[in-house]
Protein backbone atom coordinates (compact mmCIF):
# COMPACT_ATOMS: atom_id res chain seq x y z
CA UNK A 1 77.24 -27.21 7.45
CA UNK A 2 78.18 -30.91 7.19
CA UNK A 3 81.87 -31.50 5.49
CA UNK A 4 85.05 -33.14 5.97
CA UNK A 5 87.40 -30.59 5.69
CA UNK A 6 88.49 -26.80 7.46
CA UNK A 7 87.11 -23.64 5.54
CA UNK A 8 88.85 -20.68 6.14
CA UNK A 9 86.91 -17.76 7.33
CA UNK A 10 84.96 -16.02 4.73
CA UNK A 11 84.83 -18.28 2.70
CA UNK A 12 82.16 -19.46 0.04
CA UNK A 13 80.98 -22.88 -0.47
CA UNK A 14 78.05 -24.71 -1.91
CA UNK A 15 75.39 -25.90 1.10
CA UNK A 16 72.44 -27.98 -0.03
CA UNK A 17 69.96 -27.98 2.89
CA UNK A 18 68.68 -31.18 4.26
CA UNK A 19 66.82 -30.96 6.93
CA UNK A 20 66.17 -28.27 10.22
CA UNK A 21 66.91 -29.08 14.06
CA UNK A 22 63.42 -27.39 15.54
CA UNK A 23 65.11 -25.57 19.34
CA UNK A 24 63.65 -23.91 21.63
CA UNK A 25 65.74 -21.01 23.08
CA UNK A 26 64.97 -18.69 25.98
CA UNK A 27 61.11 -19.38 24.87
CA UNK A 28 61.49 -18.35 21.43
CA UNK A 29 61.83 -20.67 18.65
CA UNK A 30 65.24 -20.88 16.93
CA UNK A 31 65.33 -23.15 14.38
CA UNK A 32 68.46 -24.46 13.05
CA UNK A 33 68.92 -25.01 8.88
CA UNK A 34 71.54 -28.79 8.65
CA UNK A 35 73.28 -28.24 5.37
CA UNK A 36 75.87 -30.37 3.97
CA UNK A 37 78.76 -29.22 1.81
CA UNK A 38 77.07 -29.97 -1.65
CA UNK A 39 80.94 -30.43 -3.54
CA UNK A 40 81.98 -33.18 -0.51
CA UNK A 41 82.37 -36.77 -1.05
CA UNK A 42 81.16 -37.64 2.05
CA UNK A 43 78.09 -35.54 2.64
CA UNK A 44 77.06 -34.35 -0.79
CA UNK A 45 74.89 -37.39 -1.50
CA UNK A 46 72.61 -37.14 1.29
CA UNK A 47 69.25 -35.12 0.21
CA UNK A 48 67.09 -35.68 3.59
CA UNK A 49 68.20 -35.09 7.33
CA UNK A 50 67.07 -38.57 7.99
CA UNK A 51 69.13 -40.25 6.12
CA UNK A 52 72.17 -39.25 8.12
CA UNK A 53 73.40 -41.90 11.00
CA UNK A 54 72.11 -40.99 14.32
CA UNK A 55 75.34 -40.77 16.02
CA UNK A 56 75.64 -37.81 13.50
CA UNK A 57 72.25 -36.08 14.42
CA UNK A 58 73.36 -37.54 18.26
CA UNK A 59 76.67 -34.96 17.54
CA UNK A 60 74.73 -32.15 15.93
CA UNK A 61 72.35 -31.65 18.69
CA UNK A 62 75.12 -32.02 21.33
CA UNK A 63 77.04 -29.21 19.44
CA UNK A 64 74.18 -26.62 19.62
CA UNK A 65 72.83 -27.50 23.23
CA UNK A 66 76.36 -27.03 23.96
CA UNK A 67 77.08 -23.60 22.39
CA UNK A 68 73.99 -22.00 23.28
CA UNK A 69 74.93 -23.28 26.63
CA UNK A 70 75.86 -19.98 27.45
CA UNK A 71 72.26 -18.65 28.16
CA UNK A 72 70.37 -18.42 31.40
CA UNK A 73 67.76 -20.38 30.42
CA UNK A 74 68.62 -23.76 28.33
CA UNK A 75 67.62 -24.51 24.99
CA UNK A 76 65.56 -27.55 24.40
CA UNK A 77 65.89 -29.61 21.03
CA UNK A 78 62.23 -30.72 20.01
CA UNK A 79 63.29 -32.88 16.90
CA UNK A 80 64.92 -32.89 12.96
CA UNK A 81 62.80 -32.68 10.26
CA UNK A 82 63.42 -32.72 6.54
CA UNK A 83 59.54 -31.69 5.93
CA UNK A 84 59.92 -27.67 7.05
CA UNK A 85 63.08 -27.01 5.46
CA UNK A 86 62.10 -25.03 2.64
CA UNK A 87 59.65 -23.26 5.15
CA UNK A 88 61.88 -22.29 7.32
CA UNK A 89 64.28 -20.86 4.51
CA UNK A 90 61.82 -19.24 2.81
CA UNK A 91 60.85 -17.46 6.28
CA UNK A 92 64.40 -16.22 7.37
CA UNK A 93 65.06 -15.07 3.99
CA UNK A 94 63.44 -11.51 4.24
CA UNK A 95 65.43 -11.09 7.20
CA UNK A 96 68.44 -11.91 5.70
CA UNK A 97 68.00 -9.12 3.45
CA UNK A 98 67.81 -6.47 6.42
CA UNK A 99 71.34 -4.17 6.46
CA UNK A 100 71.10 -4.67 10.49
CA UNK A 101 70.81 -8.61 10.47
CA UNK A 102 73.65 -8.87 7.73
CA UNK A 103 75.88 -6.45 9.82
CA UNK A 104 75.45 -8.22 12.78
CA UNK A 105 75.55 -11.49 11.16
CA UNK A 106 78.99 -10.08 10.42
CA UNK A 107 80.24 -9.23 13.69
């Protein structure tokens, strides 16, 4: 989630959804949801992934290339689209709901 300040851990905040970074990870697509802090000043105005600068979407997909670094096979980053949001919410959502994601969502 986009936002100015440090949240401590477990903490619960307001994240409007504007757009999803489409990745390819070890074959599989792994979508990522870009949320901004919906209560902060600086991000809480923007409604569509595209409207963000690029040296912002240049920083997000640097972040998640870089943390899923760690795998043997490199993800790719195929583009950020505002379009398949809501899609791609509405599709992780019954997983959310599983007791094994949440748990290990938790770990």
């Amino acid at each position: 989630m986009l936002m100015q300040a440090p949240v401590v851990p477990m903490s619960f905040l307001r994240a409007k959804p504007i757009g999803v970074m489409q990745m390819i990870d070890q074959g599989e697509q792994d979508d990522k949801i870009i949320a901004v802090h919906a209560d902060d000043p600086e991000f809480r105005d923007y409604d569509d992934i595209n409207q963000l600068p690029k040296h912002r979407l240049a920083e997000i997909r640097r972040y998640n290339l870089w943390k899923e670094a760690y795998a043997a096979v490199l993800p790719t980053v195929s583009g950020f689209h505002c379009d398949t949001t809501h899609l791609a919410i509405s599709l992780c959502l019954p997983l959310c709901r599983q007791p094994a994601v949440l748990s290990a969502a938790l770990l």
